[in-house]
N, C-alpha and C. Protein backbone atom coordinates (compact mmCIF):
# COMPACT_ATOMS: atom_id res chain seq x y z
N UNK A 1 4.52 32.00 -52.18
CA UNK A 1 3.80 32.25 -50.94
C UNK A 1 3.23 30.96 -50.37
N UNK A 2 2.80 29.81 -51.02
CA UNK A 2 1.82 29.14 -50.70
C UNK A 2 3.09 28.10 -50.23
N UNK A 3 4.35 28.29 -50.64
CA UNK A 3 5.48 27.67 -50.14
C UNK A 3 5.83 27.61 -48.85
N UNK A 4 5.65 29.50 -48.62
CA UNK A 4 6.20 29.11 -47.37
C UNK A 4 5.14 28.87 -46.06
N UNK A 5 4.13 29.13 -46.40
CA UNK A 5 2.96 28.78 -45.65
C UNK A 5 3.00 26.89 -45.52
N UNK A 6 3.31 26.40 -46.30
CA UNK A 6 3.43 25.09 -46.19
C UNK A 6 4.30 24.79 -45.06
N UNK A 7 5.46 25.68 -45.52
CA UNK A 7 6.48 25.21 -44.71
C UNK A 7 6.50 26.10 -42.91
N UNK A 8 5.88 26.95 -42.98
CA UNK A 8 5.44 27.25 -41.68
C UNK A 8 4.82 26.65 -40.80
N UNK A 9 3.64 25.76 -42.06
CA UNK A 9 3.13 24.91 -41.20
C UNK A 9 3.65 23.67 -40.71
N UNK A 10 4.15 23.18 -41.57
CA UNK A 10 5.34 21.96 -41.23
C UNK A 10 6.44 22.13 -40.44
N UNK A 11 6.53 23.18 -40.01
CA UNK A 11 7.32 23.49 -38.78
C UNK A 11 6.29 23.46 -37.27
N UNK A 12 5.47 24.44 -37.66
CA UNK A 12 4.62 24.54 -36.53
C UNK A 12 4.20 23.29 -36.15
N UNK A 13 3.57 22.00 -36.95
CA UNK A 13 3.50 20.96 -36.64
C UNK A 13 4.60 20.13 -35.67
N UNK A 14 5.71 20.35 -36.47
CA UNK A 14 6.77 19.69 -35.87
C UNK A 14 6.89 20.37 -34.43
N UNK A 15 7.18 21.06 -33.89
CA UNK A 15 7.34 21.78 -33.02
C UNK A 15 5.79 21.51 -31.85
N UNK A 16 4.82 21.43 -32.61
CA UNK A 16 3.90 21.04 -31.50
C UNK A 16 3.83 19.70 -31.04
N UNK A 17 4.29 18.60 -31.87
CA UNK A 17 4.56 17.47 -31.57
C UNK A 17 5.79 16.87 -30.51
N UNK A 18 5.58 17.21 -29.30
CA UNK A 18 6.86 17.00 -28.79
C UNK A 18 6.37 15.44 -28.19
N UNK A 19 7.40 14.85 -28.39
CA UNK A 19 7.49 13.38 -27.83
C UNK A 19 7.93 12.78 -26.61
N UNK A 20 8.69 14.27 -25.93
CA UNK A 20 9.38 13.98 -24.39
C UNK A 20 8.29 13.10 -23.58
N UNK A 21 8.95 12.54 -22.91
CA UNK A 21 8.36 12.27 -21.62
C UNK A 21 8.67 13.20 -20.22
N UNK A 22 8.10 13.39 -19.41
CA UNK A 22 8.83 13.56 -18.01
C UNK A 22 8.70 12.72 -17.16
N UNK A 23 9.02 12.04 -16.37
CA UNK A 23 9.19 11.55 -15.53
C UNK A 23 7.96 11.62 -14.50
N UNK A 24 7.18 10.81 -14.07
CA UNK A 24 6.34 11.13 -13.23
C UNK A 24 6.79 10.96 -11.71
N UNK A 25 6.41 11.93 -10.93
CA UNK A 25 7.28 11.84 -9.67
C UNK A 25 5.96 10.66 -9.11
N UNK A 26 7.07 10.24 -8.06
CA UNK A 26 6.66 9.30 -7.14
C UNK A 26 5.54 9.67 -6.36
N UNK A 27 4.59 8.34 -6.35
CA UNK A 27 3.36 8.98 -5.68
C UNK A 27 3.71 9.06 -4.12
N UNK A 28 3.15 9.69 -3.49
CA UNK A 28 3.68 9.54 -1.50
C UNK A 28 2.66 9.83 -1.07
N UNK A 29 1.43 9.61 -1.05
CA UNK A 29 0.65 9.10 -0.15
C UNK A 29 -0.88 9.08 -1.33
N UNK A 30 -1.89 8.10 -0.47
CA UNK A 30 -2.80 8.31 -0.94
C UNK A 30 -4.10 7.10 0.01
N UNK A 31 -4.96 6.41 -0.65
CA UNK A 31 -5.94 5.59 -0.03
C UNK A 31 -5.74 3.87 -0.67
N UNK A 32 -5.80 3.34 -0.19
CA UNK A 32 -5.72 1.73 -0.81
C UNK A 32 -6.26 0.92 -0.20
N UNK A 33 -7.26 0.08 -0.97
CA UNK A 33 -7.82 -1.16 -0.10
C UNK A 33 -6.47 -2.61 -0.98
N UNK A 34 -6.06 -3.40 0.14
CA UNK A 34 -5.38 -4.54 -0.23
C UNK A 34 -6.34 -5.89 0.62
N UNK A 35 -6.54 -6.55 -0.38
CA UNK A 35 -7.41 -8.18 -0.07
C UNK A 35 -6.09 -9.26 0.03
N UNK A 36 -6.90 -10.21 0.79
CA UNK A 36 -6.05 -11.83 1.17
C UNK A 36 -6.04 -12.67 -0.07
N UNK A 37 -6.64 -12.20 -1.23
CA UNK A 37 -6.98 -12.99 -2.57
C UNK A 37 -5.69 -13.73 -3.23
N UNK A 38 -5.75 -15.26 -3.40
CA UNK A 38 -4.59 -15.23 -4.16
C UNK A 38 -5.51 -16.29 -5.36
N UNK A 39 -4.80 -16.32 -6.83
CA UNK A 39 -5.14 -16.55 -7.78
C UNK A 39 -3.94 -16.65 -8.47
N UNK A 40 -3.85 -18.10 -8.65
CA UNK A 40 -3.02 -18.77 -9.70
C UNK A 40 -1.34 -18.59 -8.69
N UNK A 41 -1.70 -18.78 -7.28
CA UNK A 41 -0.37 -18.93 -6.61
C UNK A 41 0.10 -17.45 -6.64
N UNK A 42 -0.52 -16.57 -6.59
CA UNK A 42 -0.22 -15.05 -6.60
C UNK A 42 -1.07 -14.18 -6.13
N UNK A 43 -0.61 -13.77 -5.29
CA UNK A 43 -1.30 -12.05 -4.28
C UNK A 43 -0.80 -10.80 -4.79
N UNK A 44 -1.85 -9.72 -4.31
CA UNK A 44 -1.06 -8.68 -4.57
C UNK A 44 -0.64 -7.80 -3.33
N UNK A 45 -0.13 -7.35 -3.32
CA UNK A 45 0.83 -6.68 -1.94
C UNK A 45 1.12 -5.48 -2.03
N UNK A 46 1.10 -4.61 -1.45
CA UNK A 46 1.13 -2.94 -1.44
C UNK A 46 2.99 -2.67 -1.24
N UNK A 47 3.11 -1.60 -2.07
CA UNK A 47 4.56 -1.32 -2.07
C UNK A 47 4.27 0.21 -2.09
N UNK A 48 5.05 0.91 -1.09
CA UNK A 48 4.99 2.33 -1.19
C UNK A 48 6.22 2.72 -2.01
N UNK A 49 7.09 2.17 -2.57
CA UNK A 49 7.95 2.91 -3.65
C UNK A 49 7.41 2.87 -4.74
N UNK A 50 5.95 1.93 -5.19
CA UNK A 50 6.04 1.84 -6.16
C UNK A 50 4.20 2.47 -6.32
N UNK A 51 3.72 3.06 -5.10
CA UNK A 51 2.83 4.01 -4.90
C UNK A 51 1.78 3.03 -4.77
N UNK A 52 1.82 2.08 -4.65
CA UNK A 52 -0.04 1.41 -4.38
C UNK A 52 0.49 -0.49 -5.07
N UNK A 53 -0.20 -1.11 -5.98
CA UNK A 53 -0.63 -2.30 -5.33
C UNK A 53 0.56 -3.21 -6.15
N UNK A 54 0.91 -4.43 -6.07
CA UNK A 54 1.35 -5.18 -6.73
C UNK A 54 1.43 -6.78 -6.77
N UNK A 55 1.31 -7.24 -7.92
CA UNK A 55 1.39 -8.70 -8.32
C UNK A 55 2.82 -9.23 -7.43
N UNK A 56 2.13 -10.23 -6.59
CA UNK A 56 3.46 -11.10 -5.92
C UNK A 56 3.34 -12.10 -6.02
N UNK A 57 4.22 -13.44 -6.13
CA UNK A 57 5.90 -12.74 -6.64
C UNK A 57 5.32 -12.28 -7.99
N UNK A 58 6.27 -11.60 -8.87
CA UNK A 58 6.67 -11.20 -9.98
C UNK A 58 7.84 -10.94 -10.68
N UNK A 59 7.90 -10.99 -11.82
CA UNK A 59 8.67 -11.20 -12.85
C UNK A 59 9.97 -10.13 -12.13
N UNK A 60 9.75 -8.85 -12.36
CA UNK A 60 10.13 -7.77 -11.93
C UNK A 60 11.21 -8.16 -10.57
N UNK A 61 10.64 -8.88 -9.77
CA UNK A 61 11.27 -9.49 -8.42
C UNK A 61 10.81 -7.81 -7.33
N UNK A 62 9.80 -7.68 -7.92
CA UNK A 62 9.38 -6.39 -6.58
C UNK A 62 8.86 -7.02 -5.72
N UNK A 63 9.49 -6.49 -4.13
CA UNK A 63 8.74 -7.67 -3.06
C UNK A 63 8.18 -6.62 -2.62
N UNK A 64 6.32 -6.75 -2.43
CA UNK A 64 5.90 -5.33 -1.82
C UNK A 64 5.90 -5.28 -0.38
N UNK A 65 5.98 -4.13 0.50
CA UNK A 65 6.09 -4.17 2.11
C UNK A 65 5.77 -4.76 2.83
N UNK A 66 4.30 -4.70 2.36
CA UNK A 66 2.86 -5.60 3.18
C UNK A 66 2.14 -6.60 2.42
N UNK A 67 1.74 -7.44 3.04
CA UNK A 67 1.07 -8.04 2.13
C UNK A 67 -0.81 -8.51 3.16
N UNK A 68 -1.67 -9.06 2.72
CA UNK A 68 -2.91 -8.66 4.26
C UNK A 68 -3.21 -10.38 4.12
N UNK A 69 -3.47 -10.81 5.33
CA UNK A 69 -3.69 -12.32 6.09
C UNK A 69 -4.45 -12.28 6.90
N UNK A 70 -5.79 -13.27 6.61
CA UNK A 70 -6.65 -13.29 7.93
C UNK A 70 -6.12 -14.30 8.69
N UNK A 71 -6.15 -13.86 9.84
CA UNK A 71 -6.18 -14.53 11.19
C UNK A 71 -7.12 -15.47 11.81
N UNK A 72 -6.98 -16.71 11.60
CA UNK A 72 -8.15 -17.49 12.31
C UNK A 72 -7.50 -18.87 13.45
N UNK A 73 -8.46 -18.95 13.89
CA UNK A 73 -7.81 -20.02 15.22
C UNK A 73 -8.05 -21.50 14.96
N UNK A 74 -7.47 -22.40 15.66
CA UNK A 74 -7.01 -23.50 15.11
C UNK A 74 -8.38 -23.89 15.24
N UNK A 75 -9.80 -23.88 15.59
CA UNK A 75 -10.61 -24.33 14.94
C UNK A 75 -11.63 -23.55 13.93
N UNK A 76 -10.58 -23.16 12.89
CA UNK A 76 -10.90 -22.15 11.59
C UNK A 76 -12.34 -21.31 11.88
N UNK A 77 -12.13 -20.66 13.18
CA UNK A 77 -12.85 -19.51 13.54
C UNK A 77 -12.03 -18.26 13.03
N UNK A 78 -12.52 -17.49 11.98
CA UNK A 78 -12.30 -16.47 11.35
C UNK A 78 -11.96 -15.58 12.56
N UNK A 79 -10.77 -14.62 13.45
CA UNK A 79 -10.59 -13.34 14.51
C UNK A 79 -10.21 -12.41 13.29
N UNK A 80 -9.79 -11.87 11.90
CA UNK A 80 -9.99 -11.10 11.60
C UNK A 80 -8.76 -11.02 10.56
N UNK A 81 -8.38 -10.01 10.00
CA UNK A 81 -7.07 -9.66 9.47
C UNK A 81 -5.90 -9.02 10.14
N UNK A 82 -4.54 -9.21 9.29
CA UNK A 82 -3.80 -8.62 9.71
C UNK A 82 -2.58 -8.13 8.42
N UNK A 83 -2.18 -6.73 8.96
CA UNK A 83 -0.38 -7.00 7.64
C UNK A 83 0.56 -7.85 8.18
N UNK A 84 1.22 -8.13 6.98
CA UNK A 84 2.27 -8.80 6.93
C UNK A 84 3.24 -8.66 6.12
N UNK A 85 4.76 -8.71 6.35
CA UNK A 85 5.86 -8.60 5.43
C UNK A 85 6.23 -9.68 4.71
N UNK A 86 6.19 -9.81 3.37
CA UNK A 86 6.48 -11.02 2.74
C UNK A 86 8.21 -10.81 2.79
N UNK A 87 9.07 -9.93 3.74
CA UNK A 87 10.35 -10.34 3.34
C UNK A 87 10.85 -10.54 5.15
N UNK A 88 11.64 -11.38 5.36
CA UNK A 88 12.47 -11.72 7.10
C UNK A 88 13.15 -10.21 7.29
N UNK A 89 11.71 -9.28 7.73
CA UNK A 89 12.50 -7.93 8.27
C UNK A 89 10.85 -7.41 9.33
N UNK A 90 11.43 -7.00 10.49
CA UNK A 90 10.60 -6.32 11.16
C UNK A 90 9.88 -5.22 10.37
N UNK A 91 8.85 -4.83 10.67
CA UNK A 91 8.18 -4.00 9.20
C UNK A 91 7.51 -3.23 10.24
N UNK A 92 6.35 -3.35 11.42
CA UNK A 92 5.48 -2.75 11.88
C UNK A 92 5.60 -1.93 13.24
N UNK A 93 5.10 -0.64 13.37
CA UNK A 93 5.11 -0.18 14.65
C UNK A 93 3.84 -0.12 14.74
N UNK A 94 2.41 -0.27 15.98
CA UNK A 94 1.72 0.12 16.39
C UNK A 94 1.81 2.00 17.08
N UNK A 95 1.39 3.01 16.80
CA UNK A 95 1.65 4.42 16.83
C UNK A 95 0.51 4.46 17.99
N UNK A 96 -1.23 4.17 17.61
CA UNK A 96 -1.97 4.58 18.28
C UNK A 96 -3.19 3.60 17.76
N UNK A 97 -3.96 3.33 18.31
CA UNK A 97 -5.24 2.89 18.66
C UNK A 97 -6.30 3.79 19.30
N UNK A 98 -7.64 4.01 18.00
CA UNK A 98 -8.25 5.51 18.61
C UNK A 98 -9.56 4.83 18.22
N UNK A 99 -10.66 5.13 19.57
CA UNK A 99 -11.89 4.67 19.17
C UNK A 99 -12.89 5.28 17.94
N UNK A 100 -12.08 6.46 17.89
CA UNK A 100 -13.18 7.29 16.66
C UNK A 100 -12.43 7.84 15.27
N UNK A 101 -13.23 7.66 13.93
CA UNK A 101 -12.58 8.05 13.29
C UNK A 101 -12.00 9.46 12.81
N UNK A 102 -12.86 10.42 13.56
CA UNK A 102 -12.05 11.98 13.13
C UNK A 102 -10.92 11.75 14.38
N UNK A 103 -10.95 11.16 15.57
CA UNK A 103 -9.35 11.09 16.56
C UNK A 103 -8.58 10.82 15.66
N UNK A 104 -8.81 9.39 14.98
CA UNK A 104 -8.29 8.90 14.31
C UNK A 104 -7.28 9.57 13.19
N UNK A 105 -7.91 10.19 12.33
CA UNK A 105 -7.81 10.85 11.12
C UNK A 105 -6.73 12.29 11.69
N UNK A 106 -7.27 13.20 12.88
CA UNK A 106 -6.33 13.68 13.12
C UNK A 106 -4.70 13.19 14.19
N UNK A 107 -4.60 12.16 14.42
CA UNK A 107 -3.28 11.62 15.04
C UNK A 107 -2.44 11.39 14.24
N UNK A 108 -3.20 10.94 13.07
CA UNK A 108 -2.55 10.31 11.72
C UNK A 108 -1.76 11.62 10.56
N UNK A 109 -2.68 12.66 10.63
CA UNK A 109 -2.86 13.85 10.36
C UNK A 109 -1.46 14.33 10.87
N UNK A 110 -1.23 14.36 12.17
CA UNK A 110 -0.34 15.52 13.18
C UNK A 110 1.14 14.40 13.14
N UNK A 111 1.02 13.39 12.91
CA UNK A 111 1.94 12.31 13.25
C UNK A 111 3.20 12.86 12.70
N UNK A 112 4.34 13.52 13.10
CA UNK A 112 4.87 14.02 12.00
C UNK A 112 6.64 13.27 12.26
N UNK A 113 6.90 12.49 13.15
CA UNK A 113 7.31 11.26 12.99
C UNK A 113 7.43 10.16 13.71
N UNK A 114 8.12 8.89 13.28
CA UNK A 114 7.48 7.60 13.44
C UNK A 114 9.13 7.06 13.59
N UNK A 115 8.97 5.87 14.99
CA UNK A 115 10.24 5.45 15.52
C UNK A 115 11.41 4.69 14.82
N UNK A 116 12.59 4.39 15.08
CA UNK A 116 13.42 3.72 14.64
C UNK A 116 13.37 2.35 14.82
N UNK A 117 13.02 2.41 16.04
CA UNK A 117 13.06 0.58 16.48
C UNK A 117 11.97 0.22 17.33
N UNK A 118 11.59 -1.19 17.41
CA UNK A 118 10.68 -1.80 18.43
C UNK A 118 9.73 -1.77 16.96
N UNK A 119 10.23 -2.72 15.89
CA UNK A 119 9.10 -3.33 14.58
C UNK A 119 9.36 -4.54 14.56
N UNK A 120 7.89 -4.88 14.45
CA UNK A 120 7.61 -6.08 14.63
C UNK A 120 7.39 -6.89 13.10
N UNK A 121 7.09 -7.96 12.92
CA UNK A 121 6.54 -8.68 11.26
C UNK A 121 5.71 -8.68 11.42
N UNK A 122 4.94 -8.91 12.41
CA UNK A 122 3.12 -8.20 11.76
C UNK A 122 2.54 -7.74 12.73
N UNK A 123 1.52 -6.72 11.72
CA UNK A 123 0.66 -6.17 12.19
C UNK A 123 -0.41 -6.69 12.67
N UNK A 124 -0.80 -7.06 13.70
CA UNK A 124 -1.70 -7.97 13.99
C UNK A 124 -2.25 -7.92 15.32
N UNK A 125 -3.34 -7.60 15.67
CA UNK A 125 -4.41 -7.44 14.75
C UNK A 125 -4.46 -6.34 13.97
N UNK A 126 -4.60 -6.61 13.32
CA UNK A 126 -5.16 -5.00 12.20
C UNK A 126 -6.74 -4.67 12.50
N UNK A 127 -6.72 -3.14 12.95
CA UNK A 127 -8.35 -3.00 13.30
C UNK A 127 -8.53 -1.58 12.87
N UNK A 128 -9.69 -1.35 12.81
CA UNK A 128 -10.14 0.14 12.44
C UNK A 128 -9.56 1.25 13.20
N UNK A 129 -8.92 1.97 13.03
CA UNK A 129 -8.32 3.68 13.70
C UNK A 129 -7.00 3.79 14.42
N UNK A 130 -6.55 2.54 13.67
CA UNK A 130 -5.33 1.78 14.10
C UNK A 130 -4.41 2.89 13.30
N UNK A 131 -3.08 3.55 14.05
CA UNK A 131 -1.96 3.92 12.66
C UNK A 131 -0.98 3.26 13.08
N UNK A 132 -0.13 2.98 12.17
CA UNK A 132 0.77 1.88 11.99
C UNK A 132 2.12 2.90 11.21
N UNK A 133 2.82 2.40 11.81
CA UNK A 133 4.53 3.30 11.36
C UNK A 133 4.84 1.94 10.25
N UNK A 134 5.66 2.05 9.72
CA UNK A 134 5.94 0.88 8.54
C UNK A 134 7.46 1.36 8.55
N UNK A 135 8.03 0.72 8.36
CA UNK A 135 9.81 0.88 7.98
C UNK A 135 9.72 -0.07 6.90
N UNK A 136 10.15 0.24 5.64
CA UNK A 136 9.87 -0.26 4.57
C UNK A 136 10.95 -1.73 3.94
N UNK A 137 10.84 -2.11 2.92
CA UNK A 137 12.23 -3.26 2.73
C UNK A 137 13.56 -2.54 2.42
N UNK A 138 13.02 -1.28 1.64
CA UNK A 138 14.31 -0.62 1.40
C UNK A 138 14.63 0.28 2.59
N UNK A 139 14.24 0.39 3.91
CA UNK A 139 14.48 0.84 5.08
C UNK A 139 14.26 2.55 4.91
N UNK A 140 13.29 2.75 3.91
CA UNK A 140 12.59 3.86 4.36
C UNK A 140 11.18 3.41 5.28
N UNK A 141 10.61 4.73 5.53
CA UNK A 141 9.59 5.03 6.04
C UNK A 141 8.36 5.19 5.75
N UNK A 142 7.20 4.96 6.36
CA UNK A 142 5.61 5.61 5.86
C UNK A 142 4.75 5.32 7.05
N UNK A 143 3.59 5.51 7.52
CA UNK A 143 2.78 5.75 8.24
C UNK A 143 1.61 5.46 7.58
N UNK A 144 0.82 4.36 7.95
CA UNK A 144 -0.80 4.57 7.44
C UNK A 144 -1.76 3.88 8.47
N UNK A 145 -3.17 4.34 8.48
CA UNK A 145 -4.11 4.85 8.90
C UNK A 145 -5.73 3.38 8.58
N UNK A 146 -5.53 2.54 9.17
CA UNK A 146 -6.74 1.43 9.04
C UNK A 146 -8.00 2.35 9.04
N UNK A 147 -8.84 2.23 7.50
CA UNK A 147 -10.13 3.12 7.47
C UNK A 147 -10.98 1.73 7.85
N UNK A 148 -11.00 0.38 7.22
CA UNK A 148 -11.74 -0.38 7.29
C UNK A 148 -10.84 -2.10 7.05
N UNK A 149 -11.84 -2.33 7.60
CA UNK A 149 -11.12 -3.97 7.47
C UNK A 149 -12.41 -5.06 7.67
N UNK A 150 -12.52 -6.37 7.02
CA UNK A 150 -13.36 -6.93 7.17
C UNK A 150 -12.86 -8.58 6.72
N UNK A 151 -13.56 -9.70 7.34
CA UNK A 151 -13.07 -11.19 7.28
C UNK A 151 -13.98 -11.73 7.13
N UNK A 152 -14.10 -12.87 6.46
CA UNK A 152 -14.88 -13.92 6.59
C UNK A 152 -14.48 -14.73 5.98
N UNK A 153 -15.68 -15.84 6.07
CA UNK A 153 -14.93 -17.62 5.39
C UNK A 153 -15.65 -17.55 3.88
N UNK A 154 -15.25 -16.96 2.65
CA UNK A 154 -15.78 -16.77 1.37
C UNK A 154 -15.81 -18.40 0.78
N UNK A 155 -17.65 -19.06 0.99
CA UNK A 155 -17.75 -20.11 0.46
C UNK A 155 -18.33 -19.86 -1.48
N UNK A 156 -18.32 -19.41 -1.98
CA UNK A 156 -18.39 -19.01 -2.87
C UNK A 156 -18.09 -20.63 -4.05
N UNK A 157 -17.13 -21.43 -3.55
CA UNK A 157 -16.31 -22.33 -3.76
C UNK A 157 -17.17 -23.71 -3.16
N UNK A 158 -18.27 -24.15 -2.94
CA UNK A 158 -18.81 -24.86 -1.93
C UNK A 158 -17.62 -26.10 -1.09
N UNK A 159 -16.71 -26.18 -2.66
CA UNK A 159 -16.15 -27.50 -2.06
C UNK A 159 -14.46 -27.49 -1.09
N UNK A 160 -14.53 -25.72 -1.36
CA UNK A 160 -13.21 -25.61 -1.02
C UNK A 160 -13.33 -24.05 -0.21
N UNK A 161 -14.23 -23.78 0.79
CA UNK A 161 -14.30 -22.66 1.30
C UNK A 161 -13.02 -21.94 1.82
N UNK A 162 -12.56 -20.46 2.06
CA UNK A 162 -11.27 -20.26 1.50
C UNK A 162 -11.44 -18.65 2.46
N UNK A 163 -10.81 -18.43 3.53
CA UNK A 163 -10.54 -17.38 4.33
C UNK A 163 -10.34 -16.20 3.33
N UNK A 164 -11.23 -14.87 3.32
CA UNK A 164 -11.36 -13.94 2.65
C UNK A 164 -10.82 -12.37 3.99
N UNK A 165 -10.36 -11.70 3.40
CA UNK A 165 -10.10 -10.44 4.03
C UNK A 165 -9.37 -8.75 3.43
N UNK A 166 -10.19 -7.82 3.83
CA UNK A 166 -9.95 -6.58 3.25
C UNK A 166 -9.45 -5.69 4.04
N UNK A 167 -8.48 -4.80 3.72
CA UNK A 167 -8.48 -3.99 4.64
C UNK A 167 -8.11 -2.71 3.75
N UNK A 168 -8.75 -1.56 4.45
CA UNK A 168 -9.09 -0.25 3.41
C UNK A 168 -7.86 0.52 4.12
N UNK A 169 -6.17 1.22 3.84
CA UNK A 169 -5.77 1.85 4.31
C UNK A 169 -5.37 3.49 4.08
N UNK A 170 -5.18 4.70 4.48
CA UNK A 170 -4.68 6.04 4.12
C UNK A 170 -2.96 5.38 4.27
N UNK A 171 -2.59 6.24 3.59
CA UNK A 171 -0.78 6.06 3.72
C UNK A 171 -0.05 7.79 3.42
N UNK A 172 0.91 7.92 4.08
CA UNK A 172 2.12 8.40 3.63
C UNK A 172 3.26 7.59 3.75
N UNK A 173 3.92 8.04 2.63
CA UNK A 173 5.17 7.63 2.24
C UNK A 173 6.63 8.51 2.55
N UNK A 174 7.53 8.36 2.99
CA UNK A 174 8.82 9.56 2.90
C UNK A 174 10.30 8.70 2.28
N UNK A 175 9.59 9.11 0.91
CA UNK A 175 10.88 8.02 0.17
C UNK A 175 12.02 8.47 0.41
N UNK A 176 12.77 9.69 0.92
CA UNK A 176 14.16 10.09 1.56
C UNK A 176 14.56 9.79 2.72
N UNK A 177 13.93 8.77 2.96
CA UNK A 177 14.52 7.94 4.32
C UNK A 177 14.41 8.27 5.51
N UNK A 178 14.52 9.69 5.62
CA UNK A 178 13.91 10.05 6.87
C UNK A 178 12.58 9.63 7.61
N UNK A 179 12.30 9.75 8.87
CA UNK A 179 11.63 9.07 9.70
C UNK A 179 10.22 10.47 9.78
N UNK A 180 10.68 11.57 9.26
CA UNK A 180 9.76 12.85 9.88
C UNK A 180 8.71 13.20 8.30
N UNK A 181 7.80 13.51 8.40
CA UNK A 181 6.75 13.46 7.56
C UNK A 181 6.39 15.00 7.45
């Protein structure tokens, strides 16, 4: 008896131990702040295939969509941030510009799709209630939504003061290529 109780249990064990993995599906939309920070000759850059942020360049050779750049004028007067594509491909549509953020939130909301052509390489200016169509490197699609953005000259460094910038965005993603959300 005490045999097979052993061995019941050594089954039951086995059997509760499963080792599979599944596959985690792809994330398609969510919230992300991306900064102008670079450290040690490396930024990180938002990639919607790969659901939110990434080390650029990298090993991997993932080039992410966007990458964020403040904008300042040739006498290093800080005008603000903007996206940018780290690869030679039009990337940006301007959709809408809305003074408030619930307009905002619902255009972005209802947007249910976003054009083929007339993209530009950057987004620029990038400003609050801004939505932005994105055509991606792999020539899908996504749409996201400027919650916040902010610039300045981060002296932190006294001897080497160094253009700082954030920008807080909502995103969807439509990794099947289609243009409709």
């Amino acid at each position: 008896m005490k045999k097979i109780i052993i061995l019941f249990s050594l089954v039951a064990l086995i059997n509760g131990c499963d080792n599979s993995v599944e596959p985690t599906p792809p994330k398609t939309s969510g919230e992300n702040t991306i900064n102008s920070k670079v450290v040690n000759f490396k930024t990180k850059g938002f990639s919607f295939s790969q659901g939110g942020l990434v080390e650029y360049p990298n090993s991997q050779n993932i080039t992410p969509d966007m990458l964020l750049l403040v904008q300042i004028t040739s006498g290093n007067d800080i005008v603000g941030v903007f996206l940018s594509a780290p690869a030679n491909q039009p990337t940006f549509h301007l959709m809408a510009q809305i003074n408030n953020a619930d307009s905002a939130s619902k255009y972005f909301s209802e947007l249910s799709e976003v054009p083929d052509t007339l993209y530009s390489w950057n987004a620029i200016p990038t400003q609050l209630n801004q939505i932005w169509a994105v055509k991606t490197q792999d020539n899908k699609y996504a749409k996201i939504l400027i919650t916040h953005t902010e610039a300045y000259m981060d002296s932190s460094n006294q001897s080497s003061p160094t253009p700082f910038g954030e920008a807080t965005f909502k995103w969807k993603y439509q990794p099947n290529g289609s243009r409709t959300f």
